[in-house]
Protein backbone atom coordinates (compact mmCIF):
# COMPACT_ATOMS: atom_id res chain seq x y z
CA UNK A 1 0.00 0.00 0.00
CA UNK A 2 1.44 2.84 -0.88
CA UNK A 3 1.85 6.21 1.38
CA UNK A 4 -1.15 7.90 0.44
CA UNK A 5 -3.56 5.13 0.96
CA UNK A 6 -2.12 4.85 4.29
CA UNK A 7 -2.80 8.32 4.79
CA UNK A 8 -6.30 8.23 3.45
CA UNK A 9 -7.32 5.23 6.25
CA UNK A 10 -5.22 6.99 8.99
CA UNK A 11 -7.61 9.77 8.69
CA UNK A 12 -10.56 7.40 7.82
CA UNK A 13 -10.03 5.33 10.93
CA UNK A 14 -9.71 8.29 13.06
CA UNK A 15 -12.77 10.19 11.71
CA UNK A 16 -15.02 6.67 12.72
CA UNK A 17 -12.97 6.65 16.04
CA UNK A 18 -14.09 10.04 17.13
CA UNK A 19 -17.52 9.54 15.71
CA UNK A 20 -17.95 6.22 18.03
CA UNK A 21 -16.33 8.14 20.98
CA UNK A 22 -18.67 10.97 21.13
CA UNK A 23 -21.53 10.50 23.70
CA UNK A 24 -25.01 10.86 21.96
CA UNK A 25 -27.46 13.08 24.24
CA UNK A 26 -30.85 13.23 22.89
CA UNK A 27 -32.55 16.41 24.10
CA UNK A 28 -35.84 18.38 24.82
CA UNK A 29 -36.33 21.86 24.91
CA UNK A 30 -37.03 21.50 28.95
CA UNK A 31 -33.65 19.73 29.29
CA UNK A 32 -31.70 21.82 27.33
CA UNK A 33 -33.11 25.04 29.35
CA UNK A 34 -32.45 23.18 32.50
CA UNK A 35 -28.99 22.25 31.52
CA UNK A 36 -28.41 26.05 30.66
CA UNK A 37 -29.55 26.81 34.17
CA UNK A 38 -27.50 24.56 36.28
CA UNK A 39 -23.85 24.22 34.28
CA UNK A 40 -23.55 27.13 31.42
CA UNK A 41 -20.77 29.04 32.32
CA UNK A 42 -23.57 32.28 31.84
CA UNK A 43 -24.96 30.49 35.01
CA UNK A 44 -21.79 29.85 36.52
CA UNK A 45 -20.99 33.64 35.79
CA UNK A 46 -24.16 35.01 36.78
CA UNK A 47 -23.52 32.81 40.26
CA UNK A 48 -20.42 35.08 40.57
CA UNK A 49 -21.70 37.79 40.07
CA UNK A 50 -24.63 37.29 42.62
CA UNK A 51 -21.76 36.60 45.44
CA UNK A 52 -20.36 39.74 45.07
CA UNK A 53 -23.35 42.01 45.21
CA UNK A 54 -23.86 39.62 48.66
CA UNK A 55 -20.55 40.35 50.14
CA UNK A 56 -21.02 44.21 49.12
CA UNK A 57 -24.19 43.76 51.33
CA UNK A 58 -22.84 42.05 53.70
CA UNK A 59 -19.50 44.95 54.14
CA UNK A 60 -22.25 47.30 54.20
CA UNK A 61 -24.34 45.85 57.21
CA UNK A 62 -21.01 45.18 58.88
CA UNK A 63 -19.75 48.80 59.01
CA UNK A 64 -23.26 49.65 60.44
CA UNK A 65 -21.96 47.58 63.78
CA UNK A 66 -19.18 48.50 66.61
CA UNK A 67 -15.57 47.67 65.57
CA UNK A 68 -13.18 46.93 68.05
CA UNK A 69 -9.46 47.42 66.81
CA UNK A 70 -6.25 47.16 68.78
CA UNK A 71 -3.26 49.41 67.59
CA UNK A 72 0.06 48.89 69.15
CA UNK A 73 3.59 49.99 68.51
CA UNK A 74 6.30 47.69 69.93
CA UNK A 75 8.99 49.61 69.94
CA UNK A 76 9.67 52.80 68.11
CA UNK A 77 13.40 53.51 69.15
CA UNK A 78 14.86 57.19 68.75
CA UNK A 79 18.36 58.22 69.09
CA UNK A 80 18.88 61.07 67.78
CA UNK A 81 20.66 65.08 68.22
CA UNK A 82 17.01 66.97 69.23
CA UNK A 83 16.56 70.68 70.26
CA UNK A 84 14.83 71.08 73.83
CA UNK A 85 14.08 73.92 75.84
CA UNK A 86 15.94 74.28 79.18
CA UNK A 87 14.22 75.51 82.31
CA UNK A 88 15.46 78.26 81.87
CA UNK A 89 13.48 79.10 78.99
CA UNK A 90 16.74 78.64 76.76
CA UNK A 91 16.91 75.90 74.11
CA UNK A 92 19.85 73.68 73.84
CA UNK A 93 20.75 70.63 71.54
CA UNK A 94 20.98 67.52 73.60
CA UNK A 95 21.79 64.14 72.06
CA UNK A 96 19.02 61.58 73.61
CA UNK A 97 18.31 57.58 73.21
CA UNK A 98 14.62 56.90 74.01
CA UNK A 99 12.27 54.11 73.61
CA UNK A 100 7.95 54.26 72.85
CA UNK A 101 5.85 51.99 73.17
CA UNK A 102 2.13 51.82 72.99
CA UNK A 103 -0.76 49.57 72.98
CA UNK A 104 -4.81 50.82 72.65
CA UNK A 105 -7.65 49.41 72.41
CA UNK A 106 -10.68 51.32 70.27
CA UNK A 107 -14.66 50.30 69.78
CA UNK A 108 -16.27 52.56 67.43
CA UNK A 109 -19.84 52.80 66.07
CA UNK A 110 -21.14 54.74 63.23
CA UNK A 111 -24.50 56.61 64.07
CA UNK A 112 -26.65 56.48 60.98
CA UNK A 113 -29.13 58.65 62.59
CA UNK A 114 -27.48 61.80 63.04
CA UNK A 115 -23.91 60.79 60.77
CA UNK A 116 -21.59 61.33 63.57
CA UNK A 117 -19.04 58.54 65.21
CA UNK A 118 -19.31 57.13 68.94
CA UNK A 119 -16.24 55.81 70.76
CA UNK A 120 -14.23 53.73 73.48
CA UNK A 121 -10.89 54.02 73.73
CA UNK A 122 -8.27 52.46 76.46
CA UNK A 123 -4.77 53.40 75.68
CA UNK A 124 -1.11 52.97 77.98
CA UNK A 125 1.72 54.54 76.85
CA UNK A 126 5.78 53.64 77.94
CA UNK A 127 8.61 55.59 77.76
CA UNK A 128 12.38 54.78 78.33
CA UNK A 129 14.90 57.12 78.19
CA UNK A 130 18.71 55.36 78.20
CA UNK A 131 21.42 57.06 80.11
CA UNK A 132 25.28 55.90 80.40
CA UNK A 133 24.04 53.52 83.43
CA UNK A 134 20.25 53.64 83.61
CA UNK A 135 17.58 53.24 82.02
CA UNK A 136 13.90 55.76 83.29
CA UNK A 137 10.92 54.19 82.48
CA UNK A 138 7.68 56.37 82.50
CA UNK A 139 4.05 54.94 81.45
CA UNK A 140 0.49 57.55 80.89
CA UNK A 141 -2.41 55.36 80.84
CA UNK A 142 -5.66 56.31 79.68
CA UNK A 143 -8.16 53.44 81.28
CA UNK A 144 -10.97 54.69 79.52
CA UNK A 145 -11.92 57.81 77.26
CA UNK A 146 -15.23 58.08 76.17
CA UNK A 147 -16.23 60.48 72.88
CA UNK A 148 -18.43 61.52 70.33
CA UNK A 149 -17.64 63.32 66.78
CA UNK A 150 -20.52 65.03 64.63
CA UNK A 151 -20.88 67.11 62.05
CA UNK A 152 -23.66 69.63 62.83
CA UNK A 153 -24.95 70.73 59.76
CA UNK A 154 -22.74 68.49 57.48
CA UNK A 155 -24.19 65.70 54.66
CA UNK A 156 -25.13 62.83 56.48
CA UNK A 157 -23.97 59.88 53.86
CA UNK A 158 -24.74 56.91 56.85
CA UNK A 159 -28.51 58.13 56.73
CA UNK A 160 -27.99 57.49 52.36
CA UNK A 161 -26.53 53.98 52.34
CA UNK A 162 -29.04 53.23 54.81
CA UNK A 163 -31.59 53.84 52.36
CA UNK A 164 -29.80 52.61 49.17
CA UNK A 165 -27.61 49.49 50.03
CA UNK A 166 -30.48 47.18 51.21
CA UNK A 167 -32.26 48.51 48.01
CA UNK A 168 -29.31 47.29 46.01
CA UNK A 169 -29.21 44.00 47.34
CA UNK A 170 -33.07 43.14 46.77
CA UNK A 171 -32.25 44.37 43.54
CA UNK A 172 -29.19 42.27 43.02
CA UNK A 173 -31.34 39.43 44.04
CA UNK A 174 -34.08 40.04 41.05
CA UNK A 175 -31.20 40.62 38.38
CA UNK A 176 -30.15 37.58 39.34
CA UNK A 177 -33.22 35.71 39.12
CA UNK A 178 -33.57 37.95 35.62
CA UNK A 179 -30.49 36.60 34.50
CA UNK A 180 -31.41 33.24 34.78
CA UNK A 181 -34.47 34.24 32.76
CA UNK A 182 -32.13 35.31 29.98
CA UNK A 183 -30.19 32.13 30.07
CA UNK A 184 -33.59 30.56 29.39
CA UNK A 185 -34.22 32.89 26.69
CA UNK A 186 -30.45 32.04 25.05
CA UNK A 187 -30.88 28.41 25.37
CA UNK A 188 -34.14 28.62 23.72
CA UNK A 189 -32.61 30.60 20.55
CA UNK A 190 -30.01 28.19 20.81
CA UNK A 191 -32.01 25.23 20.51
CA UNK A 192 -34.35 26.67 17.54
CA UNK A 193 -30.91 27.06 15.91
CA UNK A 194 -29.92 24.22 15.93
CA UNK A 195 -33.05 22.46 15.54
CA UNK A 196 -33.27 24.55 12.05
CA UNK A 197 -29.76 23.20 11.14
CA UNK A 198 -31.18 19.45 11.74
CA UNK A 199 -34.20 19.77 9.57
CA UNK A 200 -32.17 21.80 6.70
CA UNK A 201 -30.28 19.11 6.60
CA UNK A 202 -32.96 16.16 6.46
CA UNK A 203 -34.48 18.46 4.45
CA UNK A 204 -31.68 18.81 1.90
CA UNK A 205 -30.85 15.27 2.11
CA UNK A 206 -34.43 14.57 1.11
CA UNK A 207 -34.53 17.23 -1.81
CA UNK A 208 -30.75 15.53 -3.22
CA UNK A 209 -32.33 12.27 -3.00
CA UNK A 210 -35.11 13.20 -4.82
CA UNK A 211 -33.89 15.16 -7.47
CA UNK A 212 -31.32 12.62 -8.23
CA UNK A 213 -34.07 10.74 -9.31
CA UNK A 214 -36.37 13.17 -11.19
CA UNK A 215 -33.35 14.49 -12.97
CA UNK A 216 -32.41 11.07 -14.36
CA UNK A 217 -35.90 10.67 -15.30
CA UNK A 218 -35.83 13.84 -17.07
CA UNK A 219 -33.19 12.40 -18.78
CA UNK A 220 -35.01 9.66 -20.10
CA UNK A 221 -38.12 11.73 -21.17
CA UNK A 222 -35.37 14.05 -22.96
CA UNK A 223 -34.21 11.32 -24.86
CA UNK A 224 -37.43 10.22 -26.34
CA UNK A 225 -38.68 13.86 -26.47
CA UNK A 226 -41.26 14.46 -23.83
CA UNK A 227 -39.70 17.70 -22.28
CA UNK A 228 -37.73 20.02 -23.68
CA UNK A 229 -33.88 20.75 -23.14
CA UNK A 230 -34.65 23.79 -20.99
CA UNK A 231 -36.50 21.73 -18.72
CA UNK A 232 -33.48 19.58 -18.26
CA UNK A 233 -31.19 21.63 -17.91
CA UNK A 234 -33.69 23.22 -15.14
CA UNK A 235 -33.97 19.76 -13.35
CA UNK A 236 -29.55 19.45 -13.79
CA UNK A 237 -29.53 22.98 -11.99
CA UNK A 238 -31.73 21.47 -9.19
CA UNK A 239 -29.63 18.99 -8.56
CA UNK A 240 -26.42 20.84 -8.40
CA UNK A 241 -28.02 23.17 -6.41
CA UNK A 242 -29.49 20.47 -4.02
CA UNK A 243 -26.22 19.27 -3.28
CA UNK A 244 -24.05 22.26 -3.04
CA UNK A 245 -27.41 23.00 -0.01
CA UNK A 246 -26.36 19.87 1.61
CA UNK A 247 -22.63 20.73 1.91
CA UNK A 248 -23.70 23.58 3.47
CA UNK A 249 -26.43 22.47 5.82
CA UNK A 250 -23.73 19.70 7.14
CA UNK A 251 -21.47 22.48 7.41
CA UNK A 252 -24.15 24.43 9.37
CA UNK A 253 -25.24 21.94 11.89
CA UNK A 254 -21.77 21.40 12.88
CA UNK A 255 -21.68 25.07 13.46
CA UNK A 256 -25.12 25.14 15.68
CA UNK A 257 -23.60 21.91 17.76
CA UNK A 258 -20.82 23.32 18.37
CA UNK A 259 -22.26 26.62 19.59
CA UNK A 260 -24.73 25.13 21.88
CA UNK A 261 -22.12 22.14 23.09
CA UNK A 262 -20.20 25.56 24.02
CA UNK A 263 -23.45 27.32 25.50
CA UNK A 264 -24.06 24.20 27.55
CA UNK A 265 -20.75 23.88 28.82
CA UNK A 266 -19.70 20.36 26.70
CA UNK A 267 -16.24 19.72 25.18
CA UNK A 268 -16.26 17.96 21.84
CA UNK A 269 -16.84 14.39 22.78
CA UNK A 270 -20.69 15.01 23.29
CA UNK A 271 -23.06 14.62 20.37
CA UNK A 272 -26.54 16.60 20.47
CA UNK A 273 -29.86 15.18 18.67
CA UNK A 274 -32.75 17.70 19.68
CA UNK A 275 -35.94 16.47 20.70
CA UNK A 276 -38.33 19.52 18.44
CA UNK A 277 -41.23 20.23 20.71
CA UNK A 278 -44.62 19.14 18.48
CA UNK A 279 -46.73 21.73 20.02
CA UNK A 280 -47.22 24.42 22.34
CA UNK A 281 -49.13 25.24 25.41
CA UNK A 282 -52.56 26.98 24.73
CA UNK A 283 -51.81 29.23 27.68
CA UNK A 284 -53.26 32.75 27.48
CA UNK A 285 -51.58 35.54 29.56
CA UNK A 286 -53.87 38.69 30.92
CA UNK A 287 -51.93 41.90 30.22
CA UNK A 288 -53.61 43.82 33.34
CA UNK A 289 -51.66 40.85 35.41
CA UNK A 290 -48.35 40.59 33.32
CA UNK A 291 -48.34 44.68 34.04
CA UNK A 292 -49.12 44.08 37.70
CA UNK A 293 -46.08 41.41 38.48
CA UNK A 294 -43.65 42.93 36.06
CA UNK A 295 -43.73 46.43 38.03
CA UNK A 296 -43.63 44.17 41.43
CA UNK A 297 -40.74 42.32 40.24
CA UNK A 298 -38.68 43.30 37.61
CA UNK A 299 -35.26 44.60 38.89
CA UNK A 300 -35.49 47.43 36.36
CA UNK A 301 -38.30 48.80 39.14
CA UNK A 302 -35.68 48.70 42.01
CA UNK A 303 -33.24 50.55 39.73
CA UNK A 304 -35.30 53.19 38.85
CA UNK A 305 -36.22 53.74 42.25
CA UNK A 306 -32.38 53.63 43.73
CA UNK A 307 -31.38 55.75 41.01
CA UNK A 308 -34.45 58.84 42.17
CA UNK A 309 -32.91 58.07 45.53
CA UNK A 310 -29.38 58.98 44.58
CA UNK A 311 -30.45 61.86 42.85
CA UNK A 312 -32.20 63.22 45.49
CA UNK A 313 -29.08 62.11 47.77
CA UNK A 314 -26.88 64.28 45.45
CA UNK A 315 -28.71 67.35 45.78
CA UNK A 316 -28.71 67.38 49.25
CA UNK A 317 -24.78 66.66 49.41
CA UNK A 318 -24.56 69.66 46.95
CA UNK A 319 -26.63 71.54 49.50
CA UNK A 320 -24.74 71.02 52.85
CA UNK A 321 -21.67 71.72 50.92
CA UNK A 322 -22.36 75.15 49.98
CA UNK A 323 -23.11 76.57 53.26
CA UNK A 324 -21.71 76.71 56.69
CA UNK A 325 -20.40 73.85 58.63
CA UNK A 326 -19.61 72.90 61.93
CA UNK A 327 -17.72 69.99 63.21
CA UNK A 328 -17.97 68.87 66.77
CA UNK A 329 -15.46 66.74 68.78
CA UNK A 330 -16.09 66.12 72.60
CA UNK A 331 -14.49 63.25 74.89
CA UNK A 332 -14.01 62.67 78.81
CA UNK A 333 -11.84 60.45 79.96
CA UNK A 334 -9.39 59.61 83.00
CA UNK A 335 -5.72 60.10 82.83
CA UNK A 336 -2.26 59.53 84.75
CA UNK A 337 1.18 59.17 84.55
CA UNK A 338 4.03 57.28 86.84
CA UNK A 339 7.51 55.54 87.26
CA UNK A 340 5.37 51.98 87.58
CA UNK A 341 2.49 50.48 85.59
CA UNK A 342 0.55 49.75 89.03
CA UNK A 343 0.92 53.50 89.89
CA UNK A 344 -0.29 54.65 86.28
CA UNK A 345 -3.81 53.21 86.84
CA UNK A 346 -4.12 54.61 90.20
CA UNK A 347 -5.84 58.00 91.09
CA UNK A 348 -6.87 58.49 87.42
CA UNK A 349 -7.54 62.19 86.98
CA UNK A 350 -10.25 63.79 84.77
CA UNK A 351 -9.80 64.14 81.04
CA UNK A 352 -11.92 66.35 78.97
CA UNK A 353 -11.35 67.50 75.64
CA UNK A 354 -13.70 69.40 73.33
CA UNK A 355 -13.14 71.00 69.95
CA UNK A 356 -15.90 72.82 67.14
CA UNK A 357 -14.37 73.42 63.94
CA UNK A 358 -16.52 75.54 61.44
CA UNK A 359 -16.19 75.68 57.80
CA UNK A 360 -17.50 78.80 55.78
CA UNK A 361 -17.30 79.49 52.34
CA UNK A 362 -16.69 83.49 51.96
CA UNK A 363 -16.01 83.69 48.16
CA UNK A 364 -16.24 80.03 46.06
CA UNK A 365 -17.09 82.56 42.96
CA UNK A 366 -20.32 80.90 42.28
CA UNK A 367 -18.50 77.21 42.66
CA UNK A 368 -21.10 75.81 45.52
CA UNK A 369 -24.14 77.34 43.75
CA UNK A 370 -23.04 75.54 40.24
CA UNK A 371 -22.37 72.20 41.66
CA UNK A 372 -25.91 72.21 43.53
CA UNK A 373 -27.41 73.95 40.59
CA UNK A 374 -25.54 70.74 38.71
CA UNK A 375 -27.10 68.30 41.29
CA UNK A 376 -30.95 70.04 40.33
CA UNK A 377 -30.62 69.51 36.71
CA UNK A 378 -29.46 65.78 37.21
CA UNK A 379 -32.13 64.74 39.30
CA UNK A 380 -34.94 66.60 36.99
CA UNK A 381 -33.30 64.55 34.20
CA UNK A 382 -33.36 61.42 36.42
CA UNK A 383 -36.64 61.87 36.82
CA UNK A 384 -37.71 62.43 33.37
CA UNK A 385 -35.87 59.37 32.16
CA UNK A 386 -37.55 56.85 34.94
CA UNK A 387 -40.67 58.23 33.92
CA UNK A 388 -40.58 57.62 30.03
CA UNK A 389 -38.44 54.17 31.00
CA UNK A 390 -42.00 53.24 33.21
CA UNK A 391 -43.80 53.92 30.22
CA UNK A 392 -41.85 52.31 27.59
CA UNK A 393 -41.68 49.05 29.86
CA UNK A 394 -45.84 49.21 30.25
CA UNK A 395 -45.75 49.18 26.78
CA UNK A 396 -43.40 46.98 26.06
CA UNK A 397 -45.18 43.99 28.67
CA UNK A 398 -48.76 44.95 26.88
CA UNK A 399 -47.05 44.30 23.33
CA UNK A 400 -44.95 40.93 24.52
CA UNK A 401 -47.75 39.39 25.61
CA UNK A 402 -50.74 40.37 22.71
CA UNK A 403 -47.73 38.70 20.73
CA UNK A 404 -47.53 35.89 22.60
CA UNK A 405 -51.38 35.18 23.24
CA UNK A 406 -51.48 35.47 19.14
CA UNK A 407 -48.74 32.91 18.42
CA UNK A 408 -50.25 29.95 19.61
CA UNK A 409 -52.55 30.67 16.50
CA UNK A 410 -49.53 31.60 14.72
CA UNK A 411 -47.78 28.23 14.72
CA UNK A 412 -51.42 26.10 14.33
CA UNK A 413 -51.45 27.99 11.06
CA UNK A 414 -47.64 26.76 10.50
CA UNK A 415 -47.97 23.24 11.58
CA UNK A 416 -51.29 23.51 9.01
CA UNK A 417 -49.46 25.15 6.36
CA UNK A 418 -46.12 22.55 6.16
CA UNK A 419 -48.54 19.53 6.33
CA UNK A 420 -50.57 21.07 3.03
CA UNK A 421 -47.20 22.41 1.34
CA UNK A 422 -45.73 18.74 1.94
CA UNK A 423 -48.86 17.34 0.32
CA UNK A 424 -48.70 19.92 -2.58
CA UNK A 425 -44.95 18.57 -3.40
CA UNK A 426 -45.85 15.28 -3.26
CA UNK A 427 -48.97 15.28 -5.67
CA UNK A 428 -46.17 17.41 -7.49
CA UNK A 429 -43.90 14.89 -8.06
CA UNK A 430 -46.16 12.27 -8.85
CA UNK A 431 -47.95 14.68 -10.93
CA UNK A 432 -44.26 15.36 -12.91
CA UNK A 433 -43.62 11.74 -13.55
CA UNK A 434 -46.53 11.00 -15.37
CA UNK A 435 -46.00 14.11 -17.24
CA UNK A 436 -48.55 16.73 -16.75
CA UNK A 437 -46.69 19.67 -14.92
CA UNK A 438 -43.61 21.26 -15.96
CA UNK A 439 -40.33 21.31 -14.07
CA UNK A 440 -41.10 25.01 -12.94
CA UNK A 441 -44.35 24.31 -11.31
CA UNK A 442 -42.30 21.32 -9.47
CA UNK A 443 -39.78 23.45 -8.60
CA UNK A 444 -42.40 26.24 -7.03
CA UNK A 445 -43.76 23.59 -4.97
CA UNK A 446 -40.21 22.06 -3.45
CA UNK A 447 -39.32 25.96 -2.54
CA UNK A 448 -43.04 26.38 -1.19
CA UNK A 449 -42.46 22.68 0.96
CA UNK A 450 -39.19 23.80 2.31
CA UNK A 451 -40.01 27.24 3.27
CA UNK A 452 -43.27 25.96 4.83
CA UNK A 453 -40.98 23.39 7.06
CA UNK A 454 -38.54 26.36 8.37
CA UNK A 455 -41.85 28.41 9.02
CA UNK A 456 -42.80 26.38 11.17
CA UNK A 457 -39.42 25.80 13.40
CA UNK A 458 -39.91 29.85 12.95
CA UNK A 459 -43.16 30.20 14.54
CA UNK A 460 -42.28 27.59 17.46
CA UNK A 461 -39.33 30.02 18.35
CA UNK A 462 -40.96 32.87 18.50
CA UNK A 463 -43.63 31.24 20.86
CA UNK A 464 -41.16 29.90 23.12
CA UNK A 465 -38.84 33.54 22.83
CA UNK A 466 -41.86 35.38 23.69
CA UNK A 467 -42.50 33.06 26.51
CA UNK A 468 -39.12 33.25 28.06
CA UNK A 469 -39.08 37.02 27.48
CA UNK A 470 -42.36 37.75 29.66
CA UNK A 471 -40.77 35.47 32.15
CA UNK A 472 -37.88 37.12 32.27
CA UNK A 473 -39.71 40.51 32.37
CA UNK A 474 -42.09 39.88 34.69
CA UNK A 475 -40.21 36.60 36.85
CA UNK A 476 -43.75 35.29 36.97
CA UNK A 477 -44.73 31.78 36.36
CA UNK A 478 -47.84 31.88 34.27
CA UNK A 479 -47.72 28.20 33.82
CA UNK A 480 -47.97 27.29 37.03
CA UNK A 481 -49.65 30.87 38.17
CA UNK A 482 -46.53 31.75 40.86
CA UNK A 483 -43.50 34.04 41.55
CA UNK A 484 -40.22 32.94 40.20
CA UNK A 485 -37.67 31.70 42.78
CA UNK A 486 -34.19 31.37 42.96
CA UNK A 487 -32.06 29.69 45.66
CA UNK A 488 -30.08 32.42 46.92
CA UNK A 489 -29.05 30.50 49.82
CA UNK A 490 -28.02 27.94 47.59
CA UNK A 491 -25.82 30.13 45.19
CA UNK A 492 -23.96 31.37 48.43
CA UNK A 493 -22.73 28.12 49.57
């Protein structure tokens, strides 16, 4: 044999070896949407995605509780040339070789009510200071200091999150239940495409087949002069045509496999026969109720109303920034100092501190006034936008589902319409053999029977997209007349 043949069955037995190795999964429009929904990687994503709106929550609600932090420095040594005043009053450069050390302990609370800070603090302080021969220890201990800091007329931004950051969270929750609503929706146009790609190509398999035979019959009724040469060479161009369509539909299905294998999460050694769906529900949907559960549910809702909040938050940070502001700082404590630790936590003695700082802006030229006059317009356009978004989405839900409630009549007419095209092709055919219709009326009728066939896959997609798109819209079950769920809990783990 010589090296070419060997090459041809090399490649031969390798094609059938990967053909027998790949596992055949026969699937349903259900299990392919289910499949989507527990191992796509636009589930795994979305999962992702979901965590990390949770742990932004979950940073949020713990800065809303007391910290406790301890802060310690052990040791900061010195030695150094340093200037110090005498007692005298005179100043004088003395070289010194000194030791701190400190250890505190601080619990801290954020107030959302009124945006200022409450505190504990315990602190102890040690000094050494190094001689030729000694060594003089000193510690200050603070036991306890109690204190509060507010800003009197300042923007409050605890009072904000307080209102925003739980609202983010339910509506990181519905986006995520909307998401897996669109991965629904995908694996449905998936499916359909695919499903296409399997019935072009029975379909062009069935058309070669066929007008391999009707052309070689045309030959013979050339020969003894029943149809002209026109008409042959109309039948040769069907056939050519015919099989240059079923290169290309083998071409395409490999395509659509390959895009849902990657949609679904499968490598190459899974094979994927699609189960078509025969009909469809005869489910109506009442628009007054779609509206109703779509502005209860949809995350777009909880947007809209987070992003009138944060407008209206803006304009009142503008506000407190362009006027006069005072800062108060008050704390009370005990105190004291000695040559011995024991010593420094006796006979603590009062320690009060107290400090307003005031902020006024004299001349900003026009600064303060611009940015809060910037902070009106925004919201007004906020507002606009939310209101023609509400009204655009009404509309939207009321035309989704008068499409949908109309398709299930849609794809009747199909299913109705490929069974009488198939019978019109047929009669055809016979009709051609026996000689009494030309090759173009045959031809009419094939094109007619084929486009009738993708119709119909047509018409059960865009049943099934409108479907998944009210779902998605409204996360409403109308099947089964409930809220859509998602395991949260479950995603978290």
């Amino acid at each position: 044999m010589n090296i070419i043949g060997i090459t041809f069955l090399i490649i031969y037995i390798s094609i059938c070896f990967s053909a027998f190795s790949q596992e055949l999964k026969n699937l349903t429009l259900d299990e392919v949407i289910n499949l989507a929904k527990e191992q796509s990687p636009d589930a795994i994503l979305s999962k992702h995605v979901f965590r990390n709106s949770y742990w932004e929550y979950r940073t949020y609600k713990a800065s809303q509780k007391p910290s406790l932090d301890l802060n310690a420095t052990l040791p900061e040594f010195n030695r150094s040339i340093s200037k110090i005043t005498m007692n005298d009053g005179s100043d004088a450069f003395i070289a010194r070789r000194l030791a701190n050390y400190s250890m505190g302990l601080a619990l801290t609370q954020n107030v959302s009510l009124t945006g200022g800070r409450f505190f504990i603090n315990s602190d102890l302080n040690r000094i050494d200071v190094f001689t030729d021969s000694t060594v003089n220890s000193q510690y200050l201990s603070t036991p306890i200091s109690i204190g509060f800091m507010q800003p009197v007329f300042g923007f409050n931004s605890y009072r904000w999150e307080k209102k925003i950051e739980p609202l983010k969270y339910e509506e990181a929750k519905k986006e995520y239940a909307s998401t897996i609503e669109e991965i629904s929706l995908k694996a449905v146009n998936y499916f359909f495409d695919l499903a296409l790609a399997q019935m072009n190509l029975n379909t062009a398999q069935l058309n070669y087949s066929n007008n391999d035979t009707l052309y070689k019959m045309a030959q013979g009724r050339y020969n003894i002069g029943t149809i002209a040469q026109n008409e042959l060479l109309q039948m040769e161009l069907n056939f050519l045509q015919s099989g240059a369509s079923l290169n290309e539909s083998k071409l395409d299905l490999e395509v659509k496999k390959f895009k849902l294998r990657s949609f679904l999460g499968f490598n190459e050694n899974v094979d994927l026969q699609l189960i078509v769906p025969s009909d469809v529900n005869k489910l109506q949907i009442d628009v007054a109720k779609a509206k109703e559960v779509a502005i209860e549910n949809n995350p777009q809702m909880l947007l809209y109303k987070r992003q009138l909040i944060e407008a209206e938050r803006d304009v009142a940070k503008a506000k407190t920034e362009n006027r006069f502001n005072a800062n108060l700082y008050a704390s009370f404590g005990l105190t004291q100092s000695a040559y011995s630790l024991q010593k420094a936590y006796e006979n603590g003695q009062d320690q009060q501190k107290v400090t307003v700082g005031i902020q006024v802006p004299v001349v900003d030229w026009g600064l303060g006034k611009g940015k809060y006059k910037m902070a009106i317009s925004s919201q007004e356009v906020v507002k606009t936008r939310v209101e023609q978004a509400l009204t655009d989405f009404e509309q939207d839900i009321f035309l989704k589902v008068m499409q949908f409630n109309m398709q299930n009549e849609n794809v009747i007419i199909a299913a109705k319409s490929d069974t009488v095209a198939q019978m019109r092709y047929d009669i055809s055919k016979q009709r051609f053999y026996i000689g009494k219709i030309n090759v173009t009326d045959l031809t009419i009728a094939l094109t007619e029977k084929d486009g009738a066939k993708r119709s119909y896959i047509s018409e059960l997609r865009n049943y099934w997209n409108y479907y998944y798109t009210i779902r998605k819209q409204t996360l409403y079950d109308f099947e089964k007349n409930q809220q859509i769920e998602v395991d949260t809990e479950g995603v978290l783990k």
